[in-house]
PDB file of N, CA and C in Angstrom:
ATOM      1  N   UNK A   1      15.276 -13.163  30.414  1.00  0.00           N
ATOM      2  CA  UNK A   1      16.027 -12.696  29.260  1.00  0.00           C
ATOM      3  C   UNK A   1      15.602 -13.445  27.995  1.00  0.00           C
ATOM      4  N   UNK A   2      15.643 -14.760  28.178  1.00  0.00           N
ATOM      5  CA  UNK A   2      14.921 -15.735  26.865  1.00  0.00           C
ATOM      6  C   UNK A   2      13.518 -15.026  26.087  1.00  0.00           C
ATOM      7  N   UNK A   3      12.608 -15.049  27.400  1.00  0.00           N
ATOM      8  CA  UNK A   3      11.627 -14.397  26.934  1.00  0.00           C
ATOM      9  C   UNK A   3      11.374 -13.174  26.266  1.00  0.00           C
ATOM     10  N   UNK A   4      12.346 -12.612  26.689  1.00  0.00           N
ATOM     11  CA  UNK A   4      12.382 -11.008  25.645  1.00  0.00           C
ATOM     12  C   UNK A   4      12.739 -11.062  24.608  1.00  0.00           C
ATOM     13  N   UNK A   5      13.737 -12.416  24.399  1.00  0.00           N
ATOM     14  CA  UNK A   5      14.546 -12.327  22.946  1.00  0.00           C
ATOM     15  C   UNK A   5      13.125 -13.131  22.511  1.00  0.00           C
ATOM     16  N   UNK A   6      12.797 -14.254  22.873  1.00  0.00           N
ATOM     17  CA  UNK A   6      11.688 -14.406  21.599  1.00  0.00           C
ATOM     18  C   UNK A   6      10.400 -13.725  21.831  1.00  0.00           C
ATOM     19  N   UNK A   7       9.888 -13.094  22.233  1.00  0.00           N
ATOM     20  CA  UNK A   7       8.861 -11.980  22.386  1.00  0.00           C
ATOM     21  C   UNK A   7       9.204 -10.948  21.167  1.00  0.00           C
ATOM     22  N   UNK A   8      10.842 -10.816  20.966  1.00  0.00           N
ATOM     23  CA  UNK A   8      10.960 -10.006  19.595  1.00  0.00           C
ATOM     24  C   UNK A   8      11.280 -10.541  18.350  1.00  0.00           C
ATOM     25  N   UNK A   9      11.166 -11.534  18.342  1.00  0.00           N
ATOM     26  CA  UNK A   9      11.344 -12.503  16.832  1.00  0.00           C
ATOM     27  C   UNK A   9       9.519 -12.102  16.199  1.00  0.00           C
ATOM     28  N   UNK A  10       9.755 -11.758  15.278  1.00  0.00           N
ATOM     29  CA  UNK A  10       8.670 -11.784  14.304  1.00  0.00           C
ATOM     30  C   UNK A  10       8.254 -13.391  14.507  1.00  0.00           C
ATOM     31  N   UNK A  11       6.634 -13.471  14.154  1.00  0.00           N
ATOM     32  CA  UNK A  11       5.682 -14.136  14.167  1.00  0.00           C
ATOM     33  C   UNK A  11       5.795 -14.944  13.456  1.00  0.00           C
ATOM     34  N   UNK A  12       5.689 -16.080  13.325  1.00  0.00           N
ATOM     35  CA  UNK A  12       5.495 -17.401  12.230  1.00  0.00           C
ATOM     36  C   UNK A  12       4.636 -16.914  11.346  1.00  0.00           C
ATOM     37  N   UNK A  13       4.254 -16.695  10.275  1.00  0.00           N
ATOM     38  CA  UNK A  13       2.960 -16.458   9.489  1.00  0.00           C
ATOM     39  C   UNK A  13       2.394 -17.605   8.612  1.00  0.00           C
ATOM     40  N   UNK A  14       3.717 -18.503   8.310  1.00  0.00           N
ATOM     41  CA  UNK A  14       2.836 -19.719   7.716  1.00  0.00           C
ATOM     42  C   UNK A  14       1.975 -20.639   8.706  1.00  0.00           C
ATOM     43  N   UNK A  15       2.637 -20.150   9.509  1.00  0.00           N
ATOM     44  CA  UNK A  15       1.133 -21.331  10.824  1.00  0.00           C
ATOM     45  C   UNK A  15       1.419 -20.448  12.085  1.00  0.00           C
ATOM     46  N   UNK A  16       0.278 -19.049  11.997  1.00  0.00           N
ATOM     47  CA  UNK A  16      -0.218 -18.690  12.562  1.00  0.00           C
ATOM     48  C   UNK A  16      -0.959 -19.674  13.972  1.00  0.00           C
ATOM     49  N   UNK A  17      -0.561 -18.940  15.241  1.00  0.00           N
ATOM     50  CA  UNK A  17      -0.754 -19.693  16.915  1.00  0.00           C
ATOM     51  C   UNK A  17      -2.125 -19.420  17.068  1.00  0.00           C
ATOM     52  N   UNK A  18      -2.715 -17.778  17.046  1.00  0.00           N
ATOM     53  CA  UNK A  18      -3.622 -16.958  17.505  1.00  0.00           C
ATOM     54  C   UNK A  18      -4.091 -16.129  16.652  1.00  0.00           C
ATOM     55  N   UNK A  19      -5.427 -15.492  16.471  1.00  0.00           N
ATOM     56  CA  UNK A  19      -5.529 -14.400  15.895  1.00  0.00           C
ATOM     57  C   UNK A  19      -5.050 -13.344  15.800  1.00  0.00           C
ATOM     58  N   UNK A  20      -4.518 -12.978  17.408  1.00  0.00           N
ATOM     59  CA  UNK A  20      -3.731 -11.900  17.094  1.00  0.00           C
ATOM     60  C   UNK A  20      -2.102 -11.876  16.031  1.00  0.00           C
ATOM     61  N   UNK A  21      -1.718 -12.998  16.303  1.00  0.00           N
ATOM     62  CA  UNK A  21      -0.767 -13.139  15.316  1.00  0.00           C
ATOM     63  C   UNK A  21      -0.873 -13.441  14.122  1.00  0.00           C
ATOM     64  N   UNK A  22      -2.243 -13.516  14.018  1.00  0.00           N
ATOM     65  CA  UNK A  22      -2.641 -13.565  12.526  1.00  0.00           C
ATOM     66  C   UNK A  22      -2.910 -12.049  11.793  1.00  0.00           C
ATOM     67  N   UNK A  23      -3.839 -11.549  12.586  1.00  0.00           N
ATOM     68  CA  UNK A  23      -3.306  -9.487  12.291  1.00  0.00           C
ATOM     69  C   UNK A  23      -1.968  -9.521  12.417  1.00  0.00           C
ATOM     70  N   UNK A  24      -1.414  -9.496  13.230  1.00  0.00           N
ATOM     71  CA  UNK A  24      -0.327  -8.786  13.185  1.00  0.00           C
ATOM     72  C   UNK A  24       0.847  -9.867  11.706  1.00  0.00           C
ATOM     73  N   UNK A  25       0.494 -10.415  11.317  1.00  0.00           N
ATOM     74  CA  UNK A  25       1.389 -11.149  10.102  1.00  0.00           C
ATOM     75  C   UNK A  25       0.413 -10.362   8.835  1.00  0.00           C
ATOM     76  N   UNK A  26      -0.961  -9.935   8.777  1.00  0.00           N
ATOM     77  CA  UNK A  26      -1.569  -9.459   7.565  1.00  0.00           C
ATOM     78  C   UNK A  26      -0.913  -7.957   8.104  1.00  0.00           C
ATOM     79  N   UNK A  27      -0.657  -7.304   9.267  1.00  0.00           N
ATOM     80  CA  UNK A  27      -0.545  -5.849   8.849  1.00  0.00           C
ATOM     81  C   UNK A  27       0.862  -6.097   8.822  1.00  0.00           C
ATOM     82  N   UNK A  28       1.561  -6.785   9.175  1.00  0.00           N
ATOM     83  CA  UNK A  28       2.787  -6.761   8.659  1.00  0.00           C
ATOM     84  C   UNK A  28       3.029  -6.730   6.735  1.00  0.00           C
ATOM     85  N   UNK A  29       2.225  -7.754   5.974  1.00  0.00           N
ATOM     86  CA  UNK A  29       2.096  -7.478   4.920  1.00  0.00           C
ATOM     87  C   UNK A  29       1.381  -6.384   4.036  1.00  0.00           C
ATOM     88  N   UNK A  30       0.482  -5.546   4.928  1.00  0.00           N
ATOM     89  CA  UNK A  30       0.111  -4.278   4.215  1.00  0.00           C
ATOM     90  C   UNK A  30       0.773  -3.633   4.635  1.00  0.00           C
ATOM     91  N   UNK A  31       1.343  -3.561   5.493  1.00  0.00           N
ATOM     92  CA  UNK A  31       3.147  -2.683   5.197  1.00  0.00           C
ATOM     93  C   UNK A  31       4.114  -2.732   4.025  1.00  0.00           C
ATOM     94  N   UNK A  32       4.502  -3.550   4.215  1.00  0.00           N
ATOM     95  CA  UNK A  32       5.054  -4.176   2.938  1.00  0.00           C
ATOM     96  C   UNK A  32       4.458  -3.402   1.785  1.00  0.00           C
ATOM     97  N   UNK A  33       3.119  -3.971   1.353  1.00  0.00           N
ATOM     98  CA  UNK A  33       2.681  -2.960   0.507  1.00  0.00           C
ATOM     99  C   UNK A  33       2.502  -1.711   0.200  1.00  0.00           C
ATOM    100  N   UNK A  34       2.143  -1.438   1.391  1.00  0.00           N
ATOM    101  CA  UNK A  34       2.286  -0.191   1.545  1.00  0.00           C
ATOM    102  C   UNK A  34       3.565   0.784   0.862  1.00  0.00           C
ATOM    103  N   UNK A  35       4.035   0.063   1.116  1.00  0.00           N
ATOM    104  CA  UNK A  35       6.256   0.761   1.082  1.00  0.00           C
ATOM    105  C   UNK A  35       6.025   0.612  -0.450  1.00  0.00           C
ATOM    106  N   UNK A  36       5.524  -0.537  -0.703  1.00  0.00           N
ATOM    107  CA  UNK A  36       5.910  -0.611  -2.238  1.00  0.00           C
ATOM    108  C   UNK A  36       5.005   0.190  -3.375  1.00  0.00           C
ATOM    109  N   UNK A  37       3.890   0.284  -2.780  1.00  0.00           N
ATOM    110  CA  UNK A  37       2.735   1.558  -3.125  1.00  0.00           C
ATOM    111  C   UNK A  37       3.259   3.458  -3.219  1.00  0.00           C
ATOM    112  N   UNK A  38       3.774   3.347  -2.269  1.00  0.00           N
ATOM    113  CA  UNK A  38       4.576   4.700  -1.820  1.00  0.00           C
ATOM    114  C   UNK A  38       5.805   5.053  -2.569  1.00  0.00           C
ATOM    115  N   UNK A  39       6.299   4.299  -2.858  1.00  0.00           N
ATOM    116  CA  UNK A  39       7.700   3.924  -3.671  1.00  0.00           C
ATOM    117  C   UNK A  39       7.243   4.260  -5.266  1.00  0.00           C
ATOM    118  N   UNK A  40       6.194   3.369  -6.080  1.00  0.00           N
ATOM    119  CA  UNK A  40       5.701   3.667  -7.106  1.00  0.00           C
ATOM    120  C   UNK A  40       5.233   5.144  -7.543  1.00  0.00           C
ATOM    121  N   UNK A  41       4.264   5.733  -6.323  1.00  0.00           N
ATOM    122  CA  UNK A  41       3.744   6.520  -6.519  1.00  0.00           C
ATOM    123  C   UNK A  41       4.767   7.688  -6.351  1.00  0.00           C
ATOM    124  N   UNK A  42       5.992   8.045  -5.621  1.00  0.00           N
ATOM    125  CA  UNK A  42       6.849   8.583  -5.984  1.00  0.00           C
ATOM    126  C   UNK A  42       7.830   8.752  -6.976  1.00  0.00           C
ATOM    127  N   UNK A  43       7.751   7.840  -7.785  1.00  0.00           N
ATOM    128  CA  UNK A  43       8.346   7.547  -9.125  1.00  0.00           C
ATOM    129  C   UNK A  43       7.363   8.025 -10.100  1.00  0.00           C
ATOM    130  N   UNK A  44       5.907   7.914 -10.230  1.00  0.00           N
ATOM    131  CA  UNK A  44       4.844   8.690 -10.574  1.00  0.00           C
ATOM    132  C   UNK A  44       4.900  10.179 -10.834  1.00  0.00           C
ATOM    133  N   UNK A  45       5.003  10.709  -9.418  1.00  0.00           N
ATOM    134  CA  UNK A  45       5.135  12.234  -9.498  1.00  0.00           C
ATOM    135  C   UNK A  45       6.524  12.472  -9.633  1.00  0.00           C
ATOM    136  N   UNK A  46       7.374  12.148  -9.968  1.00  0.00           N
ATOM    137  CA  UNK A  46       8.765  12.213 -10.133  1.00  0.00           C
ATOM    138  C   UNK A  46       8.713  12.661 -11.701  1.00  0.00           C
ATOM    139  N   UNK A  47       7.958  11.552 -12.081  1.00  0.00           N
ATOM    140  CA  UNK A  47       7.790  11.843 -13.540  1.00  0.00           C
ATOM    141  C   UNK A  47       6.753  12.401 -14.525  1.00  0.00           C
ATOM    142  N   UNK A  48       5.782  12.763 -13.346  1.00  0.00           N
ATOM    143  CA  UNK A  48       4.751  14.109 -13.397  1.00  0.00           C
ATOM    144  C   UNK A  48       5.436  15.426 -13.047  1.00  0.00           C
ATOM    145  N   UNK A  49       6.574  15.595 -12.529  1.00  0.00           N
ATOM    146  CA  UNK A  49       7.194  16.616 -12.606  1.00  0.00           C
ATOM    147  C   UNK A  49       8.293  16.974 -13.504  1.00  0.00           C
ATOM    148  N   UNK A  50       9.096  16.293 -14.315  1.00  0.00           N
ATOM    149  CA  UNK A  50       9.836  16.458 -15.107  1.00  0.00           C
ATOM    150  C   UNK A  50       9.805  15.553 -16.512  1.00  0.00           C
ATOM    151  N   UNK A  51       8.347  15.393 -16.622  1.00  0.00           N
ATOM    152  CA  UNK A  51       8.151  14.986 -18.119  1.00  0.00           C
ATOM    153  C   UNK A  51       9.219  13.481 -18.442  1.00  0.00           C
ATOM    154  N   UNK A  52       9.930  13.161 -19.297  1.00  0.00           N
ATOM    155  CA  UNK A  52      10.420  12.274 -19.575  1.00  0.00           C
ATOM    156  C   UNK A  52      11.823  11.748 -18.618  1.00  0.00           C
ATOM    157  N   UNK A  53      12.216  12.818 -18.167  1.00  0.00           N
ATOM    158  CA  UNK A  53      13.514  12.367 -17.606  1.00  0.00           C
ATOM    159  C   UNK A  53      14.874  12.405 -18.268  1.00  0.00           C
ATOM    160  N   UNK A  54      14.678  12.744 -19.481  1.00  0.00           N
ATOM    161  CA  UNK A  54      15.868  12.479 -20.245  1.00  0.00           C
ATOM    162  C   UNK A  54      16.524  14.461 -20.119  1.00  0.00           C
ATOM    163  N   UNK A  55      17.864  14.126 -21.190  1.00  0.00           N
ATOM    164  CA  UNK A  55      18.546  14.682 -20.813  1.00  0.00           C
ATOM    165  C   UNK A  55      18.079  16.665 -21.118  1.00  0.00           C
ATOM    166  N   UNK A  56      16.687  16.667 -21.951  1.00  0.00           N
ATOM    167  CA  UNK A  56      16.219  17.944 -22.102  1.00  0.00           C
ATOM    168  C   UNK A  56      14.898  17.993 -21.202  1.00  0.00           C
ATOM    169  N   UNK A  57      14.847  17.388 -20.138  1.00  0.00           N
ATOM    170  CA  UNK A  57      13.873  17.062 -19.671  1.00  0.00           C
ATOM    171  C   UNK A  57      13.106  18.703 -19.251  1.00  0.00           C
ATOM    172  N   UNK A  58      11.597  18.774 -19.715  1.00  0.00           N
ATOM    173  CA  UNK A  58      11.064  20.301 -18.960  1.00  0.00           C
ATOM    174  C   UNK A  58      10.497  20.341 -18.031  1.00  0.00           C
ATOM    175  N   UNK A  59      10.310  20.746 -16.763  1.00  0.00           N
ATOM    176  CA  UNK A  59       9.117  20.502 -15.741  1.00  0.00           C
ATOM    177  C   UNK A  59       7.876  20.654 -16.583  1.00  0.00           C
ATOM    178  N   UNK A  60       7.056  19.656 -16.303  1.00  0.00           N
ATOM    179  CA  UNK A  60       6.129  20.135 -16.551  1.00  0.00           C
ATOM    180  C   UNK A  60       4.885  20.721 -15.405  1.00  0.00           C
ATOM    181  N   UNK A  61       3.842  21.077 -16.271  1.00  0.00           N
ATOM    182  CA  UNK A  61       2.478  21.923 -15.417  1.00  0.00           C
ATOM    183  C   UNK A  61       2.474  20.796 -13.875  1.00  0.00           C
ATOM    184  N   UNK A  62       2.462  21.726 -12.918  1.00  0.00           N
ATOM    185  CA  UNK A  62       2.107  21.110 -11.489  1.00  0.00           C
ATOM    186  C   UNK A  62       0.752  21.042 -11.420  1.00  0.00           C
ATOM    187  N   UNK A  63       0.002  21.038 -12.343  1.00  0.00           N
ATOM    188  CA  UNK A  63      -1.339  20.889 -12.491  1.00  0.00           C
ATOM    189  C   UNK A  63      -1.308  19.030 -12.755  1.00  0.00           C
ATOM    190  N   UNK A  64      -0.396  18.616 -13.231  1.00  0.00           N
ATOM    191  CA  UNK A  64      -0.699  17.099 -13.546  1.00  0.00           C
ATOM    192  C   UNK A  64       0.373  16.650 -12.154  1.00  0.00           C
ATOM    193  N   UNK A  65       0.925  17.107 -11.359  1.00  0.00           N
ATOM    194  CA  UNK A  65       1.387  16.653 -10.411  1.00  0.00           C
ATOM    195  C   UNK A  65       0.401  16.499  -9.079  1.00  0.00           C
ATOM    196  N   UNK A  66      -0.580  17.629  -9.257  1.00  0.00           N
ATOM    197  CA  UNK A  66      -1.864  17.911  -8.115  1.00  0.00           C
ATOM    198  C   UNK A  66      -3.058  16.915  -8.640  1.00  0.00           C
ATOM    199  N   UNK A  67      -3.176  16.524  -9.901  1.00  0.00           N
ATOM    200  CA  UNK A  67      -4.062  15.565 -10.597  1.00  0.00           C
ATOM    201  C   UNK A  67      -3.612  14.357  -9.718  1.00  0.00           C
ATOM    202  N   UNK A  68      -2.221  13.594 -10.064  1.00  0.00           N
ATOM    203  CA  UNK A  68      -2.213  12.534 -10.091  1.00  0.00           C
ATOM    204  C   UNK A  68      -2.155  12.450  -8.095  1.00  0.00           C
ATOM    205  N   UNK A  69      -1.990  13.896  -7.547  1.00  0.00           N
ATOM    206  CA  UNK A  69      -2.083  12.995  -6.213  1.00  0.00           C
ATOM    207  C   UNK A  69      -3.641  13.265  -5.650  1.00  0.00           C
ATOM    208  N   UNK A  70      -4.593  13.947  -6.137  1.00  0.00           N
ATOM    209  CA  UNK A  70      -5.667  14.056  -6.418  1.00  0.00           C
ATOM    210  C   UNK A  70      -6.471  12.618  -6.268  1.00  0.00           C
ATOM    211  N   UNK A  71      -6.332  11.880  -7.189  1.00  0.00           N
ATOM    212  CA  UNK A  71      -6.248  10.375  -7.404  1.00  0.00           C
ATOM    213  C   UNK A  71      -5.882   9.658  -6.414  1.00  0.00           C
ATOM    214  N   UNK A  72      -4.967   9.812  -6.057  1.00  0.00           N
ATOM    215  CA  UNK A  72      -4.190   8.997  -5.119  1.00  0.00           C
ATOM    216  C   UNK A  72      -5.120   9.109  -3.948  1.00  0.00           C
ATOM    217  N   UNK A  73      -5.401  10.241  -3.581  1.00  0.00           N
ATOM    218  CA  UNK A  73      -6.343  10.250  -1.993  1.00  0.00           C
ATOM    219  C   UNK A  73      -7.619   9.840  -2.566  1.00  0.00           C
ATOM    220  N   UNK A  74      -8.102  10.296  -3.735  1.00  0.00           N
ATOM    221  CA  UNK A  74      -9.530   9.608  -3.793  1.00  0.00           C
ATOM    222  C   UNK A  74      -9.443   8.062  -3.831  1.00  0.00           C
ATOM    223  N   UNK A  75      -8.348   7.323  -4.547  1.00  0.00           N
ATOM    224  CA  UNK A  75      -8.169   6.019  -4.203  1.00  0.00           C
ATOM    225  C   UNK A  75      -8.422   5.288  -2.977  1.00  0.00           C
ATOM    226  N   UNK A  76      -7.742   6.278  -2.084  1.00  0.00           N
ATOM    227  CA  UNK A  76      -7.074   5.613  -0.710  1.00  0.00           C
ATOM    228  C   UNK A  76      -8.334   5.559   0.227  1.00  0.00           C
ATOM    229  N   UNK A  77      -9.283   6.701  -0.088  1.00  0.00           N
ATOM    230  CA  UNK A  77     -10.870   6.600  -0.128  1.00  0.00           C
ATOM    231  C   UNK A  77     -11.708   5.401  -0.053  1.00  0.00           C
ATOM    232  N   UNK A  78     -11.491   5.471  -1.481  1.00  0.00           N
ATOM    233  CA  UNK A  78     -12.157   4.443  -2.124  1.00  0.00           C
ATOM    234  C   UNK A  78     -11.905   2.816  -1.123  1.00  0.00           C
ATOM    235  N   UNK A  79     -10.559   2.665  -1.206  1.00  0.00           N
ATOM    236  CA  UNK A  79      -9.863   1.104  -0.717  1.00  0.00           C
ATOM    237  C   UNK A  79     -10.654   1.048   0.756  1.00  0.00           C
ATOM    238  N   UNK A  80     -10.465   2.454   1.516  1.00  0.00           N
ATOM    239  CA  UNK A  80     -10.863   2.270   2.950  1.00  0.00           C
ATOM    240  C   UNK A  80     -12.528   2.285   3.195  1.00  0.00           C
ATOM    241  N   UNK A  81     -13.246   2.765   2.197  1.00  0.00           N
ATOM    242  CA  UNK A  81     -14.804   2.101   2.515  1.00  0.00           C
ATOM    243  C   UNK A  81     -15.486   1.035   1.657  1.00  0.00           C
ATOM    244  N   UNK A  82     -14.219   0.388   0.764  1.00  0.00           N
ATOM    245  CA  UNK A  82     -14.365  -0.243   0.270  1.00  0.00           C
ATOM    246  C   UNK A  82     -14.392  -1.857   1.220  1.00  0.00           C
ATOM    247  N   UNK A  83     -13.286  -1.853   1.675  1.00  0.00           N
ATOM    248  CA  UNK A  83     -12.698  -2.576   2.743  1.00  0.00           C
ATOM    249  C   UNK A  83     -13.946  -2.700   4.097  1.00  0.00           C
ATOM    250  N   UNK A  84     -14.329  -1.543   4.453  1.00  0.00           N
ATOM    251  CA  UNK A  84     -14.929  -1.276   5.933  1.00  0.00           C
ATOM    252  C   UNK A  84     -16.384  -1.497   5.115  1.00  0.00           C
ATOM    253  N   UNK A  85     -16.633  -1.616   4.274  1.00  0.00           N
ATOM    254  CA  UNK A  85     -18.370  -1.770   3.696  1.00  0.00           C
ATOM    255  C   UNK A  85     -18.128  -3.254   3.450  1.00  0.00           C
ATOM    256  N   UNK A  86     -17.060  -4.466   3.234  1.00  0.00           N
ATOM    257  CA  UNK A  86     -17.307  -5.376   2.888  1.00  0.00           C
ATOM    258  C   UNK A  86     -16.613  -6.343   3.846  1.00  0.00           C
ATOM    259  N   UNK A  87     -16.107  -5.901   5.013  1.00  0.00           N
ATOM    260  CA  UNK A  87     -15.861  -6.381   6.305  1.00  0.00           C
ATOM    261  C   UNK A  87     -16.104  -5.585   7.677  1.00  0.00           C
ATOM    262  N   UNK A  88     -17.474  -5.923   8.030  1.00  0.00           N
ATOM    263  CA  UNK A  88     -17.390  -5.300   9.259  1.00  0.00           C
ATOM    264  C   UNK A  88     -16.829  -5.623  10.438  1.00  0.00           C
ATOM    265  N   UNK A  89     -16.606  -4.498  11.191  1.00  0.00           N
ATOM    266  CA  UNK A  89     -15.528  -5.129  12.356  1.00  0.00           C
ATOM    267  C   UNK A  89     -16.171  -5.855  13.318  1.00  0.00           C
ATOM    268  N   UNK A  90     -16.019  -6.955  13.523  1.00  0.00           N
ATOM    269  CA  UNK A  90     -15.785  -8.241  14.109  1.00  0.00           C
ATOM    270  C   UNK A  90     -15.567 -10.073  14.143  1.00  0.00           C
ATOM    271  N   UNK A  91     -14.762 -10.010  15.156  1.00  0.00           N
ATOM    272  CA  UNK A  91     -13.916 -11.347  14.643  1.00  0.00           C
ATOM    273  C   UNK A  91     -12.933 -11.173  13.834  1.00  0.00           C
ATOM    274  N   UNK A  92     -13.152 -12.531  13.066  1.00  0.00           N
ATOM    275  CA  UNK A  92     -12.270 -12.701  12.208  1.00  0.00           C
ATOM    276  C   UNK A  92     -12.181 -11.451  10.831  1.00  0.00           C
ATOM    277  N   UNK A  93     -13.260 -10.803  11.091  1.00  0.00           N
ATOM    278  CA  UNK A  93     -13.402  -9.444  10.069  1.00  0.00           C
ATOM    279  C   UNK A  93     -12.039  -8.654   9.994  1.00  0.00           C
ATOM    280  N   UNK A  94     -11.843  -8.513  11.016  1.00  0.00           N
ATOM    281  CA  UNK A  94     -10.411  -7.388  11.466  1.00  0.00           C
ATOM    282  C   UNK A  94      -9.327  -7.562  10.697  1.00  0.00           C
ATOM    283  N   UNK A  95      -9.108  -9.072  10.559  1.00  0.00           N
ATOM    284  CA  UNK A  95      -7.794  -9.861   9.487  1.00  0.00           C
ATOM    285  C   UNK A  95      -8.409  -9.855   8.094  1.00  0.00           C
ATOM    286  N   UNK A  96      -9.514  -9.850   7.876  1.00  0.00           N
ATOM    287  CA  UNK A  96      -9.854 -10.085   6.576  1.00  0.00           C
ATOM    288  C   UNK A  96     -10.175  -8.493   6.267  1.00  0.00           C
ATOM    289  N   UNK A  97     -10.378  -7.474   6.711  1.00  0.00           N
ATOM    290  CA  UNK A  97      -9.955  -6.166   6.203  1.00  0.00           C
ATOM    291  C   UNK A  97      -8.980  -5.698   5.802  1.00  0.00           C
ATOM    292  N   UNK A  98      -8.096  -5.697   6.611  1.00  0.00           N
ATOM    293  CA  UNK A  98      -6.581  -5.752   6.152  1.00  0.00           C
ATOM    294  C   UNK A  98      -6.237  -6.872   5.350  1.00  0.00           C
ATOM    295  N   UNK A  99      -6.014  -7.910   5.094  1.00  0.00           N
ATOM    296  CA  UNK A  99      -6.309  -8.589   3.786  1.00  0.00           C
ATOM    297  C   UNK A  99      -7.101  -7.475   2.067  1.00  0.00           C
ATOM    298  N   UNK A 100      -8.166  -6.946   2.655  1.00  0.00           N
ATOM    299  CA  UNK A 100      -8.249  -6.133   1.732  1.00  0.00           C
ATOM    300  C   UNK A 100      -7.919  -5.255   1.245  1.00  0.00           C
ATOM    301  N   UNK A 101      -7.460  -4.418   2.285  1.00  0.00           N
ATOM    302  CA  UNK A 101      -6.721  -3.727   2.106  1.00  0.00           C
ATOM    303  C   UNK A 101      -4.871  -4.147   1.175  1.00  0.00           C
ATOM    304  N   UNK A 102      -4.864  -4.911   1.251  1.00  0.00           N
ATOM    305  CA  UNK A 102      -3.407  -5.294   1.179  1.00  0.00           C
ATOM    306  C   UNK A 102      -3.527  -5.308  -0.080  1.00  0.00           C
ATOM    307  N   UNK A 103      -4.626  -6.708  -0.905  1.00  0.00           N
ATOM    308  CA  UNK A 103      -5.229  -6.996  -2.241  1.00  0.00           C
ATOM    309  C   UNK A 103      -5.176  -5.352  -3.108  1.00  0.00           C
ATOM    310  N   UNK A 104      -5.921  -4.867  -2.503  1.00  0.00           N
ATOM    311  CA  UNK A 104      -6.142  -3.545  -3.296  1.00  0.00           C
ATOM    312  C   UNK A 104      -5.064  -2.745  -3.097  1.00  0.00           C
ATOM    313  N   UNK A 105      -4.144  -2.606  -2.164  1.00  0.00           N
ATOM    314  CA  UNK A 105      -2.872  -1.582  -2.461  1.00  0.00           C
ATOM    315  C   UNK A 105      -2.035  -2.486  -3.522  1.00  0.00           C
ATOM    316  N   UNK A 106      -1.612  -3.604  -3.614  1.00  0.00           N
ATOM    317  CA  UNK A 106      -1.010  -4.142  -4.156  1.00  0.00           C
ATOM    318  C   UNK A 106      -1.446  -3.963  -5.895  1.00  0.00           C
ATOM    319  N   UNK A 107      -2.476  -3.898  -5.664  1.00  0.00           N
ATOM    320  CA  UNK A 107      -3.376  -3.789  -7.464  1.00  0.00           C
ATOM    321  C   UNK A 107      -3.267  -2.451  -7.704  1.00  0.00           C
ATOM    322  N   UNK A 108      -3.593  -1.285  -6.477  1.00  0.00           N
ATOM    323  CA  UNK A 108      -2.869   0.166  -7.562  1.00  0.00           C
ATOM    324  C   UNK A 108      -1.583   0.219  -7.296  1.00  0.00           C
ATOM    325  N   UNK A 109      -0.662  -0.544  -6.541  1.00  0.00           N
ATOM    326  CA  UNK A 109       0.451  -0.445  -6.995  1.00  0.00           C
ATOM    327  C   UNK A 109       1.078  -0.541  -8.611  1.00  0.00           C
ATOM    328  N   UNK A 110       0.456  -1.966  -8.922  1.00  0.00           N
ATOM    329  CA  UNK A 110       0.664  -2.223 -10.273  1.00  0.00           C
ATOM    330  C   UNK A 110      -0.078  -1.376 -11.224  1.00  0.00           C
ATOM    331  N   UNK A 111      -0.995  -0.957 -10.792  1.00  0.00           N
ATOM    332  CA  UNK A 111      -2.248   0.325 -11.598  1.00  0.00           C
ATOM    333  C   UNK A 111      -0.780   1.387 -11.801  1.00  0.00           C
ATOM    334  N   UNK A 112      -0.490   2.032 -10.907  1.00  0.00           N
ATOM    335  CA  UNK A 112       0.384   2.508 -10.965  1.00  0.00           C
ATOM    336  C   UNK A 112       1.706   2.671 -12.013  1.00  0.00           C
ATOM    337  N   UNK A 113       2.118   1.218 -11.168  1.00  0.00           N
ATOM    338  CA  UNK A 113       2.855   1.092 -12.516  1.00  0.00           C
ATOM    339  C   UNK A 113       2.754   1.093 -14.257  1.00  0.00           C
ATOM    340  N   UNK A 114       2.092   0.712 -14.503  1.00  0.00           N
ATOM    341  CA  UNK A 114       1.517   0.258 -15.476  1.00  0.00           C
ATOM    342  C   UNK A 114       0.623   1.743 -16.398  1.00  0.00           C
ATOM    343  N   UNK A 115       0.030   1.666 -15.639  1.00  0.00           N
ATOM    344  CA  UNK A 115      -0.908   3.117 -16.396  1.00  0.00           C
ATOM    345  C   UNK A 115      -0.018   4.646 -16.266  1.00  0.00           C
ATOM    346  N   UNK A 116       0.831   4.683 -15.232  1.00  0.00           N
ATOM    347  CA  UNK A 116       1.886   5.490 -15.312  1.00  0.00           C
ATOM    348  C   UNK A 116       3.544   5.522 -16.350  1.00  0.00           C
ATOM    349  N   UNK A 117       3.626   4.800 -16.504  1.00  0.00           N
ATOM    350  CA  UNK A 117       4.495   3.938 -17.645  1.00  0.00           C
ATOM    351  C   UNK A 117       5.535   4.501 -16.047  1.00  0.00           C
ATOM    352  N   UNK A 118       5.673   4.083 -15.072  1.00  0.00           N
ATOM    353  CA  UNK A 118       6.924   3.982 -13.782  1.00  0.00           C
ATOM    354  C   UNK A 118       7.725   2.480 -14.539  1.00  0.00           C
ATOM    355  N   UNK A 119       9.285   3.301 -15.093  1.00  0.00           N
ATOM    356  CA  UNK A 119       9.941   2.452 -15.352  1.00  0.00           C
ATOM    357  C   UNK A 119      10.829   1.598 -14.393  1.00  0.00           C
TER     358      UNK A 119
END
């Protein structure tokens, strides 16, 4: 019974035991990002669909709603052979991909924010 309960406690990540618990603490954090990437970018097209938000707000053209997710997959492109061209898989590669991955969702998150005016 002991063993099951700590078998389900999340991983130490400041002092990582094993490699594997070292992936599994980086994909735990490109999760994280992830959520927070997903979150932005729905606030994005939120406001690619109804222009300002305020109280005369117009839909606007679903042509800038198909743009901006347009982008979004060519991004997600981009991050994943970006990532797989500058860590190949093996070893310690595996953690340091996802690491890149993480770096770069986290940066169009804020791309996001930022160049989208997501208040």
């Amino acid at each position: 019974m002991l063993l099951a309960v700590l078998a389900a406690l999340p991983p130490d990540c400041r002092a990582p035991t094993s490699e594997a618990v070292r992936i599994e603490c980086a994909q735990m954090e490109l999760t994280a990002a992830e959520q927070a990437m997903s979150y932005a970018l729905a606030r994005v097209l939120d406001n690619a669909r109804l222009g300002d938000g305020g109280p005369r707000a117009v839909k606007l053209s679903p042509s800038r709603e198909a743009r901006v997710k347009t982008a979004q997959e060519a991004w997600l492109h981009y991050r994943d052979t970006q990532c797989a061209a500058a860590w190949a898989p093996a070893g310690l590669e595996v953690v340091n991909r996802i690491w890149c991955h993480t770096r770069l969702t986290k940066e169009r998150t804020a791309e996001l924010n930022i160049n989208f005016i997501v208040d």
